[in-house]
C-alpha atoms as a PDB file:
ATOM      1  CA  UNK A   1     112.119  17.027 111.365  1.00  0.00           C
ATOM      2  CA  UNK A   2     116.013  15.891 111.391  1.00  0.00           C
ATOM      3  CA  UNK A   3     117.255  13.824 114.108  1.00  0.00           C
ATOM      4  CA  UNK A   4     121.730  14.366 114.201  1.00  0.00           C
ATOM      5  CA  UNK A   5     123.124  11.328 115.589  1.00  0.00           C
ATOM      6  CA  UNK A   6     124.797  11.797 119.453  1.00  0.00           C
ATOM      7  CA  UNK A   7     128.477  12.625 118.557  1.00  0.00           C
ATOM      8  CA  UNK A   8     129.609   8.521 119.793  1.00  0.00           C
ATOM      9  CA  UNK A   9     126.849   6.879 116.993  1.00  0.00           C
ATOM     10  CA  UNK A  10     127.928   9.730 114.314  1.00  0.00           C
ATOM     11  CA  UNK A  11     131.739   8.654 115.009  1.00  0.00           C
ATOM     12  CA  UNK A  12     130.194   5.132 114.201  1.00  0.00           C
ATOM     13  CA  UNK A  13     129.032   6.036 111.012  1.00  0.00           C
ATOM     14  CA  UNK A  14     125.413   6.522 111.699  1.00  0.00           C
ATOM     15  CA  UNK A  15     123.156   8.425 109.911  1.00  0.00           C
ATOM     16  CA  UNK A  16     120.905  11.488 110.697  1.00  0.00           C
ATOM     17  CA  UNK A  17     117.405  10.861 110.676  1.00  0.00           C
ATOM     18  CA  UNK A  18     114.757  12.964 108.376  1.00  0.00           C
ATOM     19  CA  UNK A  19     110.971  12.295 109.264  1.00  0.00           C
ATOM     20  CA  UNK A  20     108.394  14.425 106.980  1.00  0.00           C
ATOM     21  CA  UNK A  21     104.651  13.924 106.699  1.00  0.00           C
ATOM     22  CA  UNK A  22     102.863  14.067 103.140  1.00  0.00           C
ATOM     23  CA  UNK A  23      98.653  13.284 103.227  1.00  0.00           C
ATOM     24  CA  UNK A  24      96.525  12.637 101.381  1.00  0.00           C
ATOM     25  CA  UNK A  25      92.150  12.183 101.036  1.00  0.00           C
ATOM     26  CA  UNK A  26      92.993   9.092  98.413  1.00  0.00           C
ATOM     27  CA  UNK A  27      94.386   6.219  99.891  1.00  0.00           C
ATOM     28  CA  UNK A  28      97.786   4.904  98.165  1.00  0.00           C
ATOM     29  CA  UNK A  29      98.366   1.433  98.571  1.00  0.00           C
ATOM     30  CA  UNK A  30     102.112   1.430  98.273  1.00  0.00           C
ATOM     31  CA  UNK A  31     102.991   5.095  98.458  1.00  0.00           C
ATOM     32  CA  UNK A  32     106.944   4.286  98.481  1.00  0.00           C
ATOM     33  CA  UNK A  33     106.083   2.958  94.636  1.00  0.00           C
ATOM     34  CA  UNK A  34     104.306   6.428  93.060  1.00  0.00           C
ATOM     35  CA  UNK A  35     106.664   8.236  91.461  1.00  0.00           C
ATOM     36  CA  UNK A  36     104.742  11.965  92.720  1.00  0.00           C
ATOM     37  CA  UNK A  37     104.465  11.063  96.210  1.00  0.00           C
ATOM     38  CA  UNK A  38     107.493   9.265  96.941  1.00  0.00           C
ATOM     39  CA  UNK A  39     109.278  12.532  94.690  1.00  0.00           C
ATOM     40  CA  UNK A  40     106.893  15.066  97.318  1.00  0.00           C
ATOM     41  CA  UNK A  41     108.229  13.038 100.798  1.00  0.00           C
ATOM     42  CA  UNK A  42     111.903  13.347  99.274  1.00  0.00           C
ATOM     43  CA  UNK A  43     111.926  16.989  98.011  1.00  0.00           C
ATOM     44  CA  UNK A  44     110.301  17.763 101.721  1.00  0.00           C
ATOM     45  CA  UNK A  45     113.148  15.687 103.181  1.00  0.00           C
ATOM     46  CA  UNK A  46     116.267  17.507 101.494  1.00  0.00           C
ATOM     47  CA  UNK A  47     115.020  20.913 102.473  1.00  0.00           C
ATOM     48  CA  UNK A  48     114.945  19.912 106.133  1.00  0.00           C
ATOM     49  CA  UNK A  49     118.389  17.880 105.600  1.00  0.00           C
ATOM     50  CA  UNK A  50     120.254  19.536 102.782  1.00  0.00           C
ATOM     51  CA  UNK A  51     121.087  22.678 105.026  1.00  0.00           C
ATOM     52  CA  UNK A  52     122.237  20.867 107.858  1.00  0.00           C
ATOM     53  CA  UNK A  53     125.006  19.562 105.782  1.00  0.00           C
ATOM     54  CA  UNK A  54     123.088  16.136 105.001  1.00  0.00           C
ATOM     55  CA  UNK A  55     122.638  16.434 101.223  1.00  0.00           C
ATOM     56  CA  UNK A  56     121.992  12.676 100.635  1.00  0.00           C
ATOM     57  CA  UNK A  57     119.350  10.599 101.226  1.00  0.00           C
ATOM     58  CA  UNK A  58     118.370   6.831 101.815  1.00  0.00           C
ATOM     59  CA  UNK A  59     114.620   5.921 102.182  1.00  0.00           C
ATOM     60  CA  UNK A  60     114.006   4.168 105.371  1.00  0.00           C
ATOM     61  CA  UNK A  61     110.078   3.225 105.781  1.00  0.00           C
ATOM     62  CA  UNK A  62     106.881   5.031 105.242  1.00  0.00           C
ATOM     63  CA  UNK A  63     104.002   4.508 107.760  1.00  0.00           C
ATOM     64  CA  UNK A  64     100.670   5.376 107.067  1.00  0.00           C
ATOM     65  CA  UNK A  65      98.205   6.930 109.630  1.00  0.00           C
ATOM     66  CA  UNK A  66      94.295   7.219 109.303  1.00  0.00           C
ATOM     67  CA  UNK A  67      92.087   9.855 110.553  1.00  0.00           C
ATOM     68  CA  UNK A  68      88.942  11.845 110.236  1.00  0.00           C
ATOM     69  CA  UNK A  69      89.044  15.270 108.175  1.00  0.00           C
ATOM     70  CA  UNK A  70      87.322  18.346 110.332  1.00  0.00           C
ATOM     71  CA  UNK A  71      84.298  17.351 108.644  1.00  0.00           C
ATOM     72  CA  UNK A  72      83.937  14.149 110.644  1.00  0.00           C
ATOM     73  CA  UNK A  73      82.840  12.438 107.508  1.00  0.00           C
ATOM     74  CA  UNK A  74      85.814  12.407 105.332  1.00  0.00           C
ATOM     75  CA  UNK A  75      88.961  10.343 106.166  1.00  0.00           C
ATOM     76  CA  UNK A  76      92.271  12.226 105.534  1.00  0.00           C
ATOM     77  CA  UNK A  77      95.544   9.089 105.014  1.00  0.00           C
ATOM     78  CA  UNK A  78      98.693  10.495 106.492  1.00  0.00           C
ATOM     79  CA  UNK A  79     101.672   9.406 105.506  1.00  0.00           C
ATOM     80  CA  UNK A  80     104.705   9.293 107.918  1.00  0.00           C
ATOM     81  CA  UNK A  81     108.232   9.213 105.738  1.00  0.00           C
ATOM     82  CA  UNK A  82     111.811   8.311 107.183  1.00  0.00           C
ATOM     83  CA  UNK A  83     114.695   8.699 105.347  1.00  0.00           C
ATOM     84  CA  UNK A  84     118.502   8.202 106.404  1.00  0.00           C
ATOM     85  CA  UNK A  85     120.725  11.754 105.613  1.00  0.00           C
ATOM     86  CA  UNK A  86     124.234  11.214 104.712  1.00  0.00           C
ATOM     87  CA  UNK A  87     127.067  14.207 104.545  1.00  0.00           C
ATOM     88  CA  UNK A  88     128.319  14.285 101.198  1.00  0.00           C
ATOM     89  CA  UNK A  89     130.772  11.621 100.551  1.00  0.00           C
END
């Protein structure tokens, strides 16, 4: 999902916002630091940003989220990603 800054904070310089969701039924302790995952959250970024005319990005946070699979028994980690989008410069 891409959040455009109002028109006052994008004369400001601020940056559109890019939240995408990667899971996962193996927990990663720093998910930010593996190469695949981190490499997953970004590709899914850029092809929510790149076409709004945000082709660059600047990783924000990553939050992680626990639940239960449909089995009940199984516990699924979601991963919440938020990157910055920058036009090109």
């Amino acid at each position: 999902m891409i959040s455009k800054p109002t028109a006052a904070a994008a004369s400001k310089g601020a940056p559109a916002e890019v939240t995408v969701l990667t899971t996962s039924t193996l927990r990663e302790q720093k998910p930010e630091h593996d190469e695949v995952t981190f490499e997953k959250a970004a590709h899914l970024a850029l092809t929510e940003a790149a076409p709004e005319g945000y082709p660059l990005l600047a990783f924000k946070s990553v939050t992680e989220f626990i639940t239960h699979e449909d089995d009940g028994r199984t516990l699924e980690y979601r991963y919440v990603w938020l990157f910055d989008a920058h036009p090109e410069t």
